[in-house]
N, C-alpha and C. Protein backbone atom coordinates (compact mmCIF):
# COMPACT_ATOMS: atom_id res chain seq x y z
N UNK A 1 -48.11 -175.74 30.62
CA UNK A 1 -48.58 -175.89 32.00
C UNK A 1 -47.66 -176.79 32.83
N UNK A 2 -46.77 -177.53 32.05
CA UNK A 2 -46.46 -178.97 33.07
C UNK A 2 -44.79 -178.28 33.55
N UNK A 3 -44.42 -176.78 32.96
CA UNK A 3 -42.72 -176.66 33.86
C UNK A 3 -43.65 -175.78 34.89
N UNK A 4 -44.63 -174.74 34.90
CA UNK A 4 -44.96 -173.94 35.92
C UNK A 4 -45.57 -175.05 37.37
N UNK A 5 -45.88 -176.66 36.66
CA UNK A 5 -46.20 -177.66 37.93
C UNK A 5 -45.19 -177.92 38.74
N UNK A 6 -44.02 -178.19 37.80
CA UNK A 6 -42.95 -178.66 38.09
C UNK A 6 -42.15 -177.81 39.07
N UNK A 7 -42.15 -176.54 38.63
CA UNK A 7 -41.21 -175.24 39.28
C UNK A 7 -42.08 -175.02 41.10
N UNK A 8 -43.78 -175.29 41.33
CA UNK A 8 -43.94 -175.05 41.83
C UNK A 8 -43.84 -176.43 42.86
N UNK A 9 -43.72 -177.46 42.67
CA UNK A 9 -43.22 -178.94 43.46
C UNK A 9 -42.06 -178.22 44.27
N UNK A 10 -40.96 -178.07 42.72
CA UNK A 10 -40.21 -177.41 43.81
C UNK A 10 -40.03 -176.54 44.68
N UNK A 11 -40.71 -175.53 44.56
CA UNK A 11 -40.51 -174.50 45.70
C UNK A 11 -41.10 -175.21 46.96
N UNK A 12 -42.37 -176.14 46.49
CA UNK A 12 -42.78 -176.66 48.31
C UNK A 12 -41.71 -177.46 48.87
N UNK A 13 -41.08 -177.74 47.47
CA UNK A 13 -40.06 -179.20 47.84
C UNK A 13 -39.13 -177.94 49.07
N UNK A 14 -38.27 -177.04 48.56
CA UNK A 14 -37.34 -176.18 48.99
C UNK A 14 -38.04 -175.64 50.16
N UNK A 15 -39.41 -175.03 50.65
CA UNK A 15 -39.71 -174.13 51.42
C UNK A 15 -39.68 -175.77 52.68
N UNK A 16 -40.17 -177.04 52.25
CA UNK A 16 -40.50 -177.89 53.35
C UNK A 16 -38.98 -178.33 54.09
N UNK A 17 -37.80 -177.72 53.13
CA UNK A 17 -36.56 -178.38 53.26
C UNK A 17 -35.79 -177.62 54.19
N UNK A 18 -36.34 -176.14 54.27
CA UNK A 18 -36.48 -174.98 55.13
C UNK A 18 -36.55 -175.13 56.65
N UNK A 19 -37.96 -175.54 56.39
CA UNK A 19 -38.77 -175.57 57.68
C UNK A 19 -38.08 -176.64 58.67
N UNK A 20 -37.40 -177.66 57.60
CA UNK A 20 -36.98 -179.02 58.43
C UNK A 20 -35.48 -178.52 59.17
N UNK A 21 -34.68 -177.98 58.64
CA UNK A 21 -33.62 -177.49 58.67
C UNK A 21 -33.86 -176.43 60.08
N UNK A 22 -34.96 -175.64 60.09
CA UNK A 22 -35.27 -174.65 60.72
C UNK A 22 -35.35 -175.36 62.23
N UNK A 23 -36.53 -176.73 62.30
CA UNK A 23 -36.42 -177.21 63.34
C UNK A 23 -35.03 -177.84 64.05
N UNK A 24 -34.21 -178.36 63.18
CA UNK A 24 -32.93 -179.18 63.31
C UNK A 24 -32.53 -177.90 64.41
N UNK A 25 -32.46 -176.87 63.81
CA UNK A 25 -31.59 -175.75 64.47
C UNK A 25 -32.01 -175.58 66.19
N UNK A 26 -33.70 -175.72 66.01
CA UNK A 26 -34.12 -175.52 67.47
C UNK A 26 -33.81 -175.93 68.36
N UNK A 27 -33.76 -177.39 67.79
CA UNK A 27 -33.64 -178.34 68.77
C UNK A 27 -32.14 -178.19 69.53
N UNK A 28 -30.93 -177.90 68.67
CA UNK A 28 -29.86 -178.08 69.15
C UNK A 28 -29.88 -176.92 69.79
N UNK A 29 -30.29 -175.40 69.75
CA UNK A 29 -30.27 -174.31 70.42
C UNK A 29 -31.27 -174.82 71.65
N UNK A 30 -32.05 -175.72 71.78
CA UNK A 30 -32.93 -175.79 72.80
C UNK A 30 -31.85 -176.34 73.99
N UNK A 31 -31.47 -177.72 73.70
CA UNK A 31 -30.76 -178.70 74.22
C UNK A 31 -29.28 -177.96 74.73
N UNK A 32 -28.49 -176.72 74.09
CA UNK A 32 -27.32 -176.57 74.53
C UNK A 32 -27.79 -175.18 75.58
N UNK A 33 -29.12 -175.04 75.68
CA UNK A 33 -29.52 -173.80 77.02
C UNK A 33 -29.63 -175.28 78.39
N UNK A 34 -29.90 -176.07 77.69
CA UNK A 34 -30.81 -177.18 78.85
C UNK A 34 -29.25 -177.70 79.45
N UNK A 35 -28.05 -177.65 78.18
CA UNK A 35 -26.85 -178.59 79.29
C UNK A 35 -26.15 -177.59 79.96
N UNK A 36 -26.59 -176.19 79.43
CA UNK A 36 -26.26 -174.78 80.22
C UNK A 36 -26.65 -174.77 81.72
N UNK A 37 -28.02 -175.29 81.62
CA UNK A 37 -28.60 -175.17 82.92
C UNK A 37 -28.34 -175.80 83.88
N UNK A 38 -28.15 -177.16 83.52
CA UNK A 38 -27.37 -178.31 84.69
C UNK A 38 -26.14 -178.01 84.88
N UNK A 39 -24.85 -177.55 83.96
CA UNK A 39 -23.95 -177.07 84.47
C UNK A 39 -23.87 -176.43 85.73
N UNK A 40 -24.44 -175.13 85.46
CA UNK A 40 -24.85 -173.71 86.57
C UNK A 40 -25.53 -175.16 87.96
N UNK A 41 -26.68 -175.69 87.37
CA UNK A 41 -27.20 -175.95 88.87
C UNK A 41 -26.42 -177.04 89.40
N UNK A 42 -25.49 -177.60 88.87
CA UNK A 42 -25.39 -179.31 89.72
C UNK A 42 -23.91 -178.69 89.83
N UNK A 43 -23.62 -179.59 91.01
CA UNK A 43 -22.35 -179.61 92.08
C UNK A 43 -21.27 -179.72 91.02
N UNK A 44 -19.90 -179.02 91.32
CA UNK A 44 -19.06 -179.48 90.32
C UNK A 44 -18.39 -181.32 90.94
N UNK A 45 -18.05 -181.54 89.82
CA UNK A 45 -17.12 -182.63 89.72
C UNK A 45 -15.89 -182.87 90.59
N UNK A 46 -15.64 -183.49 91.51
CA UNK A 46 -14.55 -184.17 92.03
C UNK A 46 -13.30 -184.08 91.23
N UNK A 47 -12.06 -184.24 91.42
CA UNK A 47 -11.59 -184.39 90.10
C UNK A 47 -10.96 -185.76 90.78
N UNK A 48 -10.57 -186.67 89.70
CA UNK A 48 -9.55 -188.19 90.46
C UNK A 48 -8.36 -187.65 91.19
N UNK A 49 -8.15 -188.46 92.35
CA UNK A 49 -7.24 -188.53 93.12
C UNK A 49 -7.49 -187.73 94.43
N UNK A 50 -8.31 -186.69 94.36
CA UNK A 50 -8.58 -185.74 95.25
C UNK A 50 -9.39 -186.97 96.25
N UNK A 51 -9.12 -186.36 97.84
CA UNK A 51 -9.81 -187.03 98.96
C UNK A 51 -11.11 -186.39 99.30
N UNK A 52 -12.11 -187.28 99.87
CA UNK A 52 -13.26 -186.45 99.38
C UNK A 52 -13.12 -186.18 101.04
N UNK A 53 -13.62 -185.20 101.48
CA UNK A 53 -13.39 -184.56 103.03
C UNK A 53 -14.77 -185.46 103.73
N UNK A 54 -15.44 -185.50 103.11
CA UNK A 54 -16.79 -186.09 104.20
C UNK A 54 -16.59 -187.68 104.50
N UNK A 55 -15.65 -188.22 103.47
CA UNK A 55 -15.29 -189.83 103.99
C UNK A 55 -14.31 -189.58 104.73
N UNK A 56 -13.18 -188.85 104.82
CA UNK A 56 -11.95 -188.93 105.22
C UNK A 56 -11.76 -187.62 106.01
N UNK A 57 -11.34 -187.37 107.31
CA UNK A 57 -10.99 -185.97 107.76
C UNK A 57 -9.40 -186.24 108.26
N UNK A 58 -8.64 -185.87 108.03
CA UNK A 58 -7.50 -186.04 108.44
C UNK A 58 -6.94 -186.81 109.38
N UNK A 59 -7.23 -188.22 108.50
CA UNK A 59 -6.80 -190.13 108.72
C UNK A 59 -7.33 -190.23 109.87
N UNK A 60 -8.23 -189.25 110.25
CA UNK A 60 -9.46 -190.10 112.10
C UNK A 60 -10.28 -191.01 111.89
N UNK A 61 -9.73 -191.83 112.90
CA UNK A 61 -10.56 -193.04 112.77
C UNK A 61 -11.79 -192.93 113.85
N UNK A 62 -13.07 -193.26 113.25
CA UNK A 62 -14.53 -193.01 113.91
C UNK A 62 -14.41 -194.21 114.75
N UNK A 63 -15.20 -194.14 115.80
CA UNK A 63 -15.61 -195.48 116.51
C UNK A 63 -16.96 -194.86 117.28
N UNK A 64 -17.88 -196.41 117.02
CA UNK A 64 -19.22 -196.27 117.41
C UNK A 64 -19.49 -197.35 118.83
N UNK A 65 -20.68 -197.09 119.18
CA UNK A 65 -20.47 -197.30 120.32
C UNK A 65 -22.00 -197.16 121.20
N UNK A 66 -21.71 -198.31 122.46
CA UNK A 66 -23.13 -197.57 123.38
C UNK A 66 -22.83 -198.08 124.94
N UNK A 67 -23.01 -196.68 125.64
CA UNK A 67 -23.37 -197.31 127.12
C UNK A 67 -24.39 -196.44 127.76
N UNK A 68 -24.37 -197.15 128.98
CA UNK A 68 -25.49 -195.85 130.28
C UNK A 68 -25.25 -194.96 130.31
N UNK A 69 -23.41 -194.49 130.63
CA UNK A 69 -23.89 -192.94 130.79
C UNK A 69 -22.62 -192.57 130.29
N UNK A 70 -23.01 -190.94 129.71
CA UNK A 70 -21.96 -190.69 129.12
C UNK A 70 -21.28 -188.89 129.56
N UNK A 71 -20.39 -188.68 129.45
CA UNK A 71 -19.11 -187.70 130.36
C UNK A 71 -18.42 -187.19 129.77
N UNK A 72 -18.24 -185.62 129.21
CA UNK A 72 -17.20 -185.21 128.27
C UNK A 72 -16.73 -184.02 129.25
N UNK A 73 -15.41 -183.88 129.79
CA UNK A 73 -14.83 -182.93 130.22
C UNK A 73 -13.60 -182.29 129.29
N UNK A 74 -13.85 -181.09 129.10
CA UNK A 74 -13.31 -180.56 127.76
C UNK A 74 -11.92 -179.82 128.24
N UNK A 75 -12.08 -179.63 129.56
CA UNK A 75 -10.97 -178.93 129.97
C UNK A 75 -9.72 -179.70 130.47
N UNK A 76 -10.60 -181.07 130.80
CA UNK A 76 -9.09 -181.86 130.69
C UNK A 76 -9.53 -183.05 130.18
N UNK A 77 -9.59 -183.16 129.01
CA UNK A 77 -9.58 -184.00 127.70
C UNK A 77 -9.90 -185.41 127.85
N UNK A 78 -10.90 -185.34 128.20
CA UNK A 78 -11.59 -186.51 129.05
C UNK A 78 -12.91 -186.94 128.48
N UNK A 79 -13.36 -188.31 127.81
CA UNK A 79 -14.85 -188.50 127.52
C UNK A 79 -14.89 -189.48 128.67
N UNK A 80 -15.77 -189.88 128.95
CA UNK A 80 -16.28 -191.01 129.83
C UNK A 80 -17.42 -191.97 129.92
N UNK A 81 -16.91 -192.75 129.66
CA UNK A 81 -18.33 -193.83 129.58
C UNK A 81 -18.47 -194.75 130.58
N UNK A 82 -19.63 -195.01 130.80
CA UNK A 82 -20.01 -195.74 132.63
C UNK A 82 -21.24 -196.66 131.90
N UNK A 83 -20.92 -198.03 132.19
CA UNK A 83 -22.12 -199.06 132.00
C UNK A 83 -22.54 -199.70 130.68
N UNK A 84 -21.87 -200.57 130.53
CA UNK A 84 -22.12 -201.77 129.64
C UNK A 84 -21.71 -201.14 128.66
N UNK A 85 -20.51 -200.74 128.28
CA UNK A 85 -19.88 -200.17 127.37
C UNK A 85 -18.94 -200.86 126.14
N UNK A 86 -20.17 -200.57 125.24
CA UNK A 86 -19.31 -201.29 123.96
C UNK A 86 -19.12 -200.39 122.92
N UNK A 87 -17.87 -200.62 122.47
CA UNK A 87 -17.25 -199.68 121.61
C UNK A 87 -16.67 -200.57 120.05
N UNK A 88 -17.15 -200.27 119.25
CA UNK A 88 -16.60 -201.16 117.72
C UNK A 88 -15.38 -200.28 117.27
N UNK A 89 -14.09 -201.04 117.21
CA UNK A 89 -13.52 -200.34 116.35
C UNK A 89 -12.94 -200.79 115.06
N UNK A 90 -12.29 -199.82 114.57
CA UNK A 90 -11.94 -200.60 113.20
C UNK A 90 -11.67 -201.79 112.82
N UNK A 91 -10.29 -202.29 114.09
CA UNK A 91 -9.81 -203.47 113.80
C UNK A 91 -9.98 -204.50 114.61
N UNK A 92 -11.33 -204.02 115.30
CA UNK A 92 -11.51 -204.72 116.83
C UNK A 92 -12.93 -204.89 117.66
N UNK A 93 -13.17 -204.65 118.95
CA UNK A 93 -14.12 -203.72 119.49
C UNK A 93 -13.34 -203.77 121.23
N UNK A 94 -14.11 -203.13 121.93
CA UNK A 94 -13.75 -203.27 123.19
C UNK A 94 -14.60 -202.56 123.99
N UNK A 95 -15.23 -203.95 125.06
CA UNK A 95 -16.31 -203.71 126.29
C UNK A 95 -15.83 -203.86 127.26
N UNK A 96 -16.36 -203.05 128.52
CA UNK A 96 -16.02 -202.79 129.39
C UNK A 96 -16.81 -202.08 130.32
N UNK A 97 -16.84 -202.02 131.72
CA UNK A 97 -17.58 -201.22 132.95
C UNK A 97 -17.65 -199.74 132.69
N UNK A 98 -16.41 -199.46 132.77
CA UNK A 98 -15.90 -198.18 132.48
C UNK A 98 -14.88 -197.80 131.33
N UNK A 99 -15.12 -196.92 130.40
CA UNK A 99 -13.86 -196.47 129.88
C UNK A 99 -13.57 -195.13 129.59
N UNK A 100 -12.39 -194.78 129.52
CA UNK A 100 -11.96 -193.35 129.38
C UNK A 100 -10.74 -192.98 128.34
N UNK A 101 -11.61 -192.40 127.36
CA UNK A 101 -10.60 -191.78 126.49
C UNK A 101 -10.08 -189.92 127.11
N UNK A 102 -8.77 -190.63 126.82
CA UNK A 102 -8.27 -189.86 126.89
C UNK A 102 -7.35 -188.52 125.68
N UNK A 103 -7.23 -187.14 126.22
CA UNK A 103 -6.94 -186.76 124.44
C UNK A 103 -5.96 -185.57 124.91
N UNK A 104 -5.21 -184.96 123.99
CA UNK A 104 -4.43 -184.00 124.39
C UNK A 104 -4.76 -182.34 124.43
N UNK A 105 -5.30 -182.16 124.66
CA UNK A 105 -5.90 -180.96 124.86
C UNK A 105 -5.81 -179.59 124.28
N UNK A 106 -3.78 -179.30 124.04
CA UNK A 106 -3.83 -178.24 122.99
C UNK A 106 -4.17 -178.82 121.88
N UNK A 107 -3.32 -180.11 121.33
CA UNK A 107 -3.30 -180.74 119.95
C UNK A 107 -4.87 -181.32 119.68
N UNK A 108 -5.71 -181.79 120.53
CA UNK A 108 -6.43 -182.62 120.41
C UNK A 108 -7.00 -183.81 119.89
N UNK A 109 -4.74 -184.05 119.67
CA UNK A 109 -5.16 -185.87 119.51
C UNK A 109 -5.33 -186.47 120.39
N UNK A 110 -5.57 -187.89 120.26
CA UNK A 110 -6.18 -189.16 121.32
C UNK A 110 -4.84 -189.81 122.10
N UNK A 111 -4.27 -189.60 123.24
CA UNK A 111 -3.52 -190.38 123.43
C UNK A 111 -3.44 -191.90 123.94
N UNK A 112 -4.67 -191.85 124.73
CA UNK A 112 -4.52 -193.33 125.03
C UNK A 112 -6.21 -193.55 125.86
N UNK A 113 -6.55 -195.06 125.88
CA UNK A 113 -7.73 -195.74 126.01
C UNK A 113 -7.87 -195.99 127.35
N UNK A 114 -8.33 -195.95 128.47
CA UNK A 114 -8.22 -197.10 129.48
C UNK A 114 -9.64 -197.44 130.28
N UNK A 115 -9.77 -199.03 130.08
CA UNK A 115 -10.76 -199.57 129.69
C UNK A 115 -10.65 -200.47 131.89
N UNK A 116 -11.87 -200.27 132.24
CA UNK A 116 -11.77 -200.88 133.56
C UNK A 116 -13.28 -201.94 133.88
N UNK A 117 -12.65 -203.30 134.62
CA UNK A 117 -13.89 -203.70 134.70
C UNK A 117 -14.46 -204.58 133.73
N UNK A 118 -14.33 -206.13 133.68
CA UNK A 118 -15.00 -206.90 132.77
C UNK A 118 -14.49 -206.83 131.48
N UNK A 119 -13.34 -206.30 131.10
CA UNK A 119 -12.53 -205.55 130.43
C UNK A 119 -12.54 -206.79 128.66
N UNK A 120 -12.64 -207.33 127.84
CA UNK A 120 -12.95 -207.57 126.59
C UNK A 120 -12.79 -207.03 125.40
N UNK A 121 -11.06 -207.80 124.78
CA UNK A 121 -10.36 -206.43 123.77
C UNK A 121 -10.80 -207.44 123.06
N UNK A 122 -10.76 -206.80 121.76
CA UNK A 122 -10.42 -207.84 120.25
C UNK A 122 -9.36 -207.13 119.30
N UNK A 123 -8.20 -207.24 119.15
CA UNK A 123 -7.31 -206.95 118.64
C UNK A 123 -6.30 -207.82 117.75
N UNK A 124 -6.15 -207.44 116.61
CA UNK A 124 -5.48 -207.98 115.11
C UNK A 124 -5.08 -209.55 115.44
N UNK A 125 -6.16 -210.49 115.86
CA UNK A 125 -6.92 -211.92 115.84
C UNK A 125 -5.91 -211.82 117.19
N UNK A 126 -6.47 -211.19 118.12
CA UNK A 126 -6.53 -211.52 119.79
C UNK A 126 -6.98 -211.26 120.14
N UNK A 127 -7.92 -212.33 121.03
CA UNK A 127 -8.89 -212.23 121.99
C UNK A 127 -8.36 -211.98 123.82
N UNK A 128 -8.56 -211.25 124.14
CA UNK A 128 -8.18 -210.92 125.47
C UNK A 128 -9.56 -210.20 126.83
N UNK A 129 -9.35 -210.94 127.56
CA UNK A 129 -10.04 -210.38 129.00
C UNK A 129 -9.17 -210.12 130.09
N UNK A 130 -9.33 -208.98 131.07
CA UNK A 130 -8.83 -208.53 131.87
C UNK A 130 -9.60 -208.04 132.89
N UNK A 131 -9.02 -206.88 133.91
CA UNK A 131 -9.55 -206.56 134.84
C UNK A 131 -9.28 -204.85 134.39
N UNK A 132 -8.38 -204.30 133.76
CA UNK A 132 -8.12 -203.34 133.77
C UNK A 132 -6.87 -203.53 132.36
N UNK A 133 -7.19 -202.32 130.97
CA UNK A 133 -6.36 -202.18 129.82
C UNK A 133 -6.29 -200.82 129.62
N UNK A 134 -5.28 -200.47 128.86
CA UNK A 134 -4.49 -199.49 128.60
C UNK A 134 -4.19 -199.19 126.87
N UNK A 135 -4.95 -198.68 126.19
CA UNK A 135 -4.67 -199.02 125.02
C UNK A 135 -3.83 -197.60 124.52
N UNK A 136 -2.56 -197.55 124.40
CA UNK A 136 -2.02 -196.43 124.42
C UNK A 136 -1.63 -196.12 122.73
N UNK A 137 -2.06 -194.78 122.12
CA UNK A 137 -2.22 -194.40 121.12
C UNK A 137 -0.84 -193.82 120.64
N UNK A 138 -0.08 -193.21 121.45
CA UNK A 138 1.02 -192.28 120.80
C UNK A 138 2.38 -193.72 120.54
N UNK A 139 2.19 -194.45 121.24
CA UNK A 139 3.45 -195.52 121.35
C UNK A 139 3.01 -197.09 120.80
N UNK A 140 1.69 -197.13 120.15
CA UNK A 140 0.75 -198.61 120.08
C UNK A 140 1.19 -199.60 120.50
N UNK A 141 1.27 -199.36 122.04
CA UNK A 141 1.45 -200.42 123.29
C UNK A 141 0.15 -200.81 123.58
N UNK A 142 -0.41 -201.93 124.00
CA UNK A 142 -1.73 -202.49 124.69
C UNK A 142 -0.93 -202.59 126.05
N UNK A 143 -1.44 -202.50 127.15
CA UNK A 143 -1.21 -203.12 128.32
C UNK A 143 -2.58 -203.76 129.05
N UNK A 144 -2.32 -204.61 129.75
CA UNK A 144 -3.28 -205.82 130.16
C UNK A 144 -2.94 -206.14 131.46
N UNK A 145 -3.94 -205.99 132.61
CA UNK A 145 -3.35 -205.93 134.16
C UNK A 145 -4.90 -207.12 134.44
N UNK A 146 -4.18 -207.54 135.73
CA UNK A 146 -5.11 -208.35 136.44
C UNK A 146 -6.32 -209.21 136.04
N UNK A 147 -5.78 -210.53 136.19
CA UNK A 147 -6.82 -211.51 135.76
C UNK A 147 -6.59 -212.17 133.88
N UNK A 148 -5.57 -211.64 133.38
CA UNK A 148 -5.55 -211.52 132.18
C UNK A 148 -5.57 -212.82 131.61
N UNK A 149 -6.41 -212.63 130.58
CA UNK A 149 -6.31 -214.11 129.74
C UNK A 149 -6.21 -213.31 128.17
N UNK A 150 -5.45 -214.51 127.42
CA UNK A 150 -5.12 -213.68 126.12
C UNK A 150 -5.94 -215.36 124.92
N UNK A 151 -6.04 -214.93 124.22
CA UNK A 151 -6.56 -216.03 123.32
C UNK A 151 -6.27 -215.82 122.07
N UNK A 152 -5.33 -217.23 121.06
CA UNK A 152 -4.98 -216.89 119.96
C UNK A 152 -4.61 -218.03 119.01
N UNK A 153 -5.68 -217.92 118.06
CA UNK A 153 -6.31 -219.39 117.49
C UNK A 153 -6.29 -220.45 118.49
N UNK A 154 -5.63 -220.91 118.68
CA UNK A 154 -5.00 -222.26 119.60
C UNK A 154 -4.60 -222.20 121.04
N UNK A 155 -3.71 -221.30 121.16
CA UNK A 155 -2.87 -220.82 121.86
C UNK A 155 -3.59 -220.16 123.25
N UNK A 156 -3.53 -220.14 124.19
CA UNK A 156 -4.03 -219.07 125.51
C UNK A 156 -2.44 -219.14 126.44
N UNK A 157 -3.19 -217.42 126.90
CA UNK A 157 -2.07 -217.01 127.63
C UNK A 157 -2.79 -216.83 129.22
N UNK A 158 -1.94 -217.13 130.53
CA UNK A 158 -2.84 -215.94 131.35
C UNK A 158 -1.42 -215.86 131.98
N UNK A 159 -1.61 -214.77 132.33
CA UNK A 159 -0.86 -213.84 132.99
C UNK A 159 -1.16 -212.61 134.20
N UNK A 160 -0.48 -212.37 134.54
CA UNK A 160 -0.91 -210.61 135.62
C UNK A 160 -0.59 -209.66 134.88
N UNK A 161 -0.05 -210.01 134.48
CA UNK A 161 0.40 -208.42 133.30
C UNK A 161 0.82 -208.77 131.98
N UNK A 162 0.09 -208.16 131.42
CA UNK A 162 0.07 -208.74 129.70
C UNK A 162 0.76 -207.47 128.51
N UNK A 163 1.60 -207.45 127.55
CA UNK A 163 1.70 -206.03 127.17
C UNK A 163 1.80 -206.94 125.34
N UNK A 164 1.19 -205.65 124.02
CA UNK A 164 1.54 -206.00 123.20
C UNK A 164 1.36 -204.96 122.35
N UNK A 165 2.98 -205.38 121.40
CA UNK A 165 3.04 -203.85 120.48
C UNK A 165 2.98 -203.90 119.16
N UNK A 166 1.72 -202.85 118.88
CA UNK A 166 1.23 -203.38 117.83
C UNK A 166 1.84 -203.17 116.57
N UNK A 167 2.87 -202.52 116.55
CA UNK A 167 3.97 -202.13 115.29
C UNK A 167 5.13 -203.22 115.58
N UNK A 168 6.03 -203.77 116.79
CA UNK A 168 6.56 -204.83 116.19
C UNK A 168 6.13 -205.78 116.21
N UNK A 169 4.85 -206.45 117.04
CA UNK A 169 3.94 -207.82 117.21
C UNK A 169 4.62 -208.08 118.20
N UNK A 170 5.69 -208.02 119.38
CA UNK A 170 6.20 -208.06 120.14
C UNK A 170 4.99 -208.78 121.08
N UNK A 171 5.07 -209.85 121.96
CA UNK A 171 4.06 -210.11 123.21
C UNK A 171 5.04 -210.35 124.31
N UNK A 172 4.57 -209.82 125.67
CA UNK A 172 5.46 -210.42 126.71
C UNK A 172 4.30 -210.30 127.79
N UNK A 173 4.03 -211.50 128.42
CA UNK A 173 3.56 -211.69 129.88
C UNK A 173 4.22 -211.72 131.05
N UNK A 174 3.68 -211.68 132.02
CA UNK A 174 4.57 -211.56 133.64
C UNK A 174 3.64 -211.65 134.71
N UNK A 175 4.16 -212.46 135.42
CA UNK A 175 3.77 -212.83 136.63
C UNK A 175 2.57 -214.31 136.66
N UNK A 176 2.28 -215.07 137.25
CA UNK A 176 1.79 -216.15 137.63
C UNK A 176 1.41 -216.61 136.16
N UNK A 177 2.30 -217.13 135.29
CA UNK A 177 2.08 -217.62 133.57
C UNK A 177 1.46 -218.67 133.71
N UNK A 178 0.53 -218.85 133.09
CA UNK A 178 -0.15 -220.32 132.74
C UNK A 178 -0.44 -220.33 131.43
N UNK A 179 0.53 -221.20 130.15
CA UNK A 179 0.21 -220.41 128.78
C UNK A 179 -0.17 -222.14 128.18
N UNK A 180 -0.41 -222.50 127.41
CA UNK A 180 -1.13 -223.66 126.46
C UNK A 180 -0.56 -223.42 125.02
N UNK A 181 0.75 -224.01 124.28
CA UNK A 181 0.88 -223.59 123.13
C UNK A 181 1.03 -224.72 122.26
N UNK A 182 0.25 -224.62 121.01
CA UNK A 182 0.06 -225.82 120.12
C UNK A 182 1.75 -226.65 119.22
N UNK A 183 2.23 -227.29 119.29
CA UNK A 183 3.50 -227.52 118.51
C UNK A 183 3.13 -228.60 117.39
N UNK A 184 3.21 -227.68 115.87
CA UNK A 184 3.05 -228.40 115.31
C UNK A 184 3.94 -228.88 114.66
N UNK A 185 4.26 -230.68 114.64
CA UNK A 185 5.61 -231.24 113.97
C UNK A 185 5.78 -230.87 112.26
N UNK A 186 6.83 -230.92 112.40
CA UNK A 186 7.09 -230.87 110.82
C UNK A 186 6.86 -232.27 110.24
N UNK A 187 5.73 -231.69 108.76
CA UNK A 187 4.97 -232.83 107.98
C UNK A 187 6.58 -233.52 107.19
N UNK A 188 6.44 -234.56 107.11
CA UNK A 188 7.74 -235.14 105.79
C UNK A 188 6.94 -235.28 105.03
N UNK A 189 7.88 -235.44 103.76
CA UNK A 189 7.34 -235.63 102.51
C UNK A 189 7.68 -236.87 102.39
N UNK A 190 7.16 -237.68 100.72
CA UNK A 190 7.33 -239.16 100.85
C UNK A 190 8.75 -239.38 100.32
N UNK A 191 9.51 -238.67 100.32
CA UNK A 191 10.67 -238.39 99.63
C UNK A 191 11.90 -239.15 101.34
N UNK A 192 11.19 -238.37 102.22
CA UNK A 192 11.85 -238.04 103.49
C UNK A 192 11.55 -239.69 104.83
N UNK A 193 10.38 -239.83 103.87
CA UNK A 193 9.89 -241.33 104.55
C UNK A 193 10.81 -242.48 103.75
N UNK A 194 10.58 -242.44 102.90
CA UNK A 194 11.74 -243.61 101.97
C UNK A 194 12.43 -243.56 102.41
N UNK A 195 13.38 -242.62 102.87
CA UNK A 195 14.72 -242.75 102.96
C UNK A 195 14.77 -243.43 104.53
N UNK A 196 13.85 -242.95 105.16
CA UNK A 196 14.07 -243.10 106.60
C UNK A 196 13.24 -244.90 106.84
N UNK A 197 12.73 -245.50 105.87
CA UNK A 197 12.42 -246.66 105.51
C UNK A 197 13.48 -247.26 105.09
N UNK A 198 14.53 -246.96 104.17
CA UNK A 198 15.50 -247.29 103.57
C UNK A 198 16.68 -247.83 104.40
N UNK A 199 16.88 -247.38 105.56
CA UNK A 199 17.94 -246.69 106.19
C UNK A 199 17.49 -247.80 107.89
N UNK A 200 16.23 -248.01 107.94
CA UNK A 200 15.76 -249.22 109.04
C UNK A 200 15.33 -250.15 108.38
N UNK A 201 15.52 -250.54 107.40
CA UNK A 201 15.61 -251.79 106.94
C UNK A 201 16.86 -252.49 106.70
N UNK A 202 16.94 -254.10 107.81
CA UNK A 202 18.37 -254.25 107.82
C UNK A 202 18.33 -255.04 106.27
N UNK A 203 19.93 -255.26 106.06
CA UNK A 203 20.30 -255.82 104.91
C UNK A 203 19.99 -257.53 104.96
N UNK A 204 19.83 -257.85 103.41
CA UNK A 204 19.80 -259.10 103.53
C UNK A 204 20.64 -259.83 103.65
């Protein structure tokens, strides 16, 4: 009686070893339909280096903004903004009465800014007010007319006509100058004081 016990242990042993094996299988046939499925449904992958189009559209720079009223003439490349007009830009902002971008019409790039009226640039750490600016895009000239005051850390400018270019840092003012510029002496070292101690001290 005790090998026909034995023989039959094993077969449950073998049929349960089956069944376990059987599930193992499901599961992985279950799981490789399920990473099937997210494949098919989800967006493909980016790959590195690629530019993603919804951050970046061909290097345009956005600028936000709010006034009273607003003016788009399409036929001659004209937006217009009228009344308490503030505009943030990347490296800056600039308010003003009136302003008018201007753009090129076949190409429909931006050529140039001009800002009238209470006029308030902020540009790469300059502060400037005017009466009337020119922020010209194809040549990155600023120009600055009437009433102009320029501000820079320390430093103020005023002038009637103010111009500055923003690729060589170039500044030049003109007409009725009234400018304030800080001079700071050169520090010595204690190296540079000794000697100059040394040198006024008479002999004994």
């Amino acid at each position: 009686m005790q090998p026909r016990i034995d023989s039959a242990k094993m077969l449950c042993c073998f049929a349960l070893l089956l069944w376990a094996i059987g599930l193992m299988l499901m599961s992985f046939l279950v799981e490789g339909i399920a990473d099937d499925t997210e494949q098919e449904t989800s967006p493909p992958q980016q790959e590195e280096g690629s530019e993603d189009s919804s951050e970046k559209i061909d290097d345009e720079d956005i600028i936000e903004g709010t006034s009273d009223e607003f003016e788009q003439r399409e036929k001659e490349g004209q937006t217009i903004l009228i009344g308490n007009v503030k505009i943030n830009r990347v490296d800056g902002f600039l308010n003003a009465d009136k302003v008018i971008i201007h753009k090129d019409v076949e190409t429909g790039e931006t050529t140039k800014t001009v800002a009238e009226g209470h006029v308030e640039l902020r540009e790469a750490g300059i502060f400037a007010t005017c009466d009337h600016a020119i922020l010209n895009h194809v040549t990155d000239i600023i120009e600055l007319r009437d009433n102009v005051v320029v501000l820079q850390e320390e430093d103020r400018l005023e002038a009637d006509f103010f111009t500055f270019n923003r690729r060589t840092g170039q500044r030049t003012g003109k007409g009725n100058i009234k400018f304030r510029v800080r001079i700071k002496p050169k520090k010595q070292s204690p190296s540079e004081q000794t000697e100059e101690e040394s040198v006024d001290t008479p002999d004994s």
